[in-house]
Protein backbone atom coordinates (compact mmCIF):
# COMPACT_ATOMS: atom_id res chain seq x y z
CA UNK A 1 182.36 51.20 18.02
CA UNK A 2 184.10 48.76 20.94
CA UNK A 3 182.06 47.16 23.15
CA UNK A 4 182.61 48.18 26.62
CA UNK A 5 183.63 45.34 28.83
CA UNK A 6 183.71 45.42 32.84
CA UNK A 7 186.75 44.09 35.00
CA UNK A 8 185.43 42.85 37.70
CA UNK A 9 187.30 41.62 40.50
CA UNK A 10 186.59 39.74 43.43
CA UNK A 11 187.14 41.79 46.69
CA UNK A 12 185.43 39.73 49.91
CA UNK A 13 185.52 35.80 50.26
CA UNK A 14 181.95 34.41 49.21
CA UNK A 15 182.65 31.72 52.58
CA UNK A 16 179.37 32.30 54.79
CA UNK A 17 176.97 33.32 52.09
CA UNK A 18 174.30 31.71 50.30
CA UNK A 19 175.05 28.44 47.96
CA UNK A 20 173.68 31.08 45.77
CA UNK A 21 175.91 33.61 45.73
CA UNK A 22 179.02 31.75 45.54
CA UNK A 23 177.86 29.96 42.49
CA UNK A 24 177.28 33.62 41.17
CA UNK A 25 180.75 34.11 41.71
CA UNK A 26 181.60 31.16 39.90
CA UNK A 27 179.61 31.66 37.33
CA UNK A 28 181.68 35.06 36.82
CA UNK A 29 184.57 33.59 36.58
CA UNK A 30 185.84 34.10 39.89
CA UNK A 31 188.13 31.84 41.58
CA UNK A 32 190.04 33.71 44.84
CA UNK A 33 190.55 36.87 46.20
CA UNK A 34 191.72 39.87 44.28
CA UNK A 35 191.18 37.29 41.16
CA UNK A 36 190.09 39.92 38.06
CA UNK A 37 187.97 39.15 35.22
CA UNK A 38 186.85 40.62 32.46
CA UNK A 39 183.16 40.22 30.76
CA UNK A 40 181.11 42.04 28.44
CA UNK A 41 178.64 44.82 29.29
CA UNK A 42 175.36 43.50 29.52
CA UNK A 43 172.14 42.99 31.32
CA UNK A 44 172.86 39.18 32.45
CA UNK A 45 176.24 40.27 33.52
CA UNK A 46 175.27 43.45 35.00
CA UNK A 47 172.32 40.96 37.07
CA UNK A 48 175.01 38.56 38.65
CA UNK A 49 177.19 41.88 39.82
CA UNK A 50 173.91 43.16 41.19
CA UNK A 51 173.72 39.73 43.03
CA UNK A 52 177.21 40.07 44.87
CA UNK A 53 177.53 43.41 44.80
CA UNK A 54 179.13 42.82 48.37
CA UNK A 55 181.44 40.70 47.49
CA UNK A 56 183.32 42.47 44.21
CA UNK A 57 184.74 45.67 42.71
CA UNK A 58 183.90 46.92 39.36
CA UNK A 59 185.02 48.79 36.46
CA UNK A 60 184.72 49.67 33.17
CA UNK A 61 187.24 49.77 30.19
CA UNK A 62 186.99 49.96 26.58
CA UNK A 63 188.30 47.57 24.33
């Protein structure tokens, strides 16, 4: 069975939020606006989106 994966994809600049939650961003793998990544399904992953919920869009696809 495939893994699911998420694409997630950074919708809302991170400027004038917490040191925090740009280095979440980061951390994700995003870099500007409308940037997409995509990362595996699972709880730490799933935490971080949780964490800028705000700030991205998410979805899922199958690999």
């Amino acid at each position: 069975m495939a893994e699911k994966q998420l694409r997630i994809t950074l919708v809302k600049s991170p400027i004038g939020y917490t040191k925090r939650q740009k280095e979440t961003v980061k951390a994700l793998g995003l870099r500007r606006i409308n940037n997409s990544v995509v990362q595996p399904d699972n709880a730490p992953i799933r935490g971080m989106i949780n964490k800028v919920s705000h700030l991205v869009e998410v979805e899922e696809i199958d690999s």
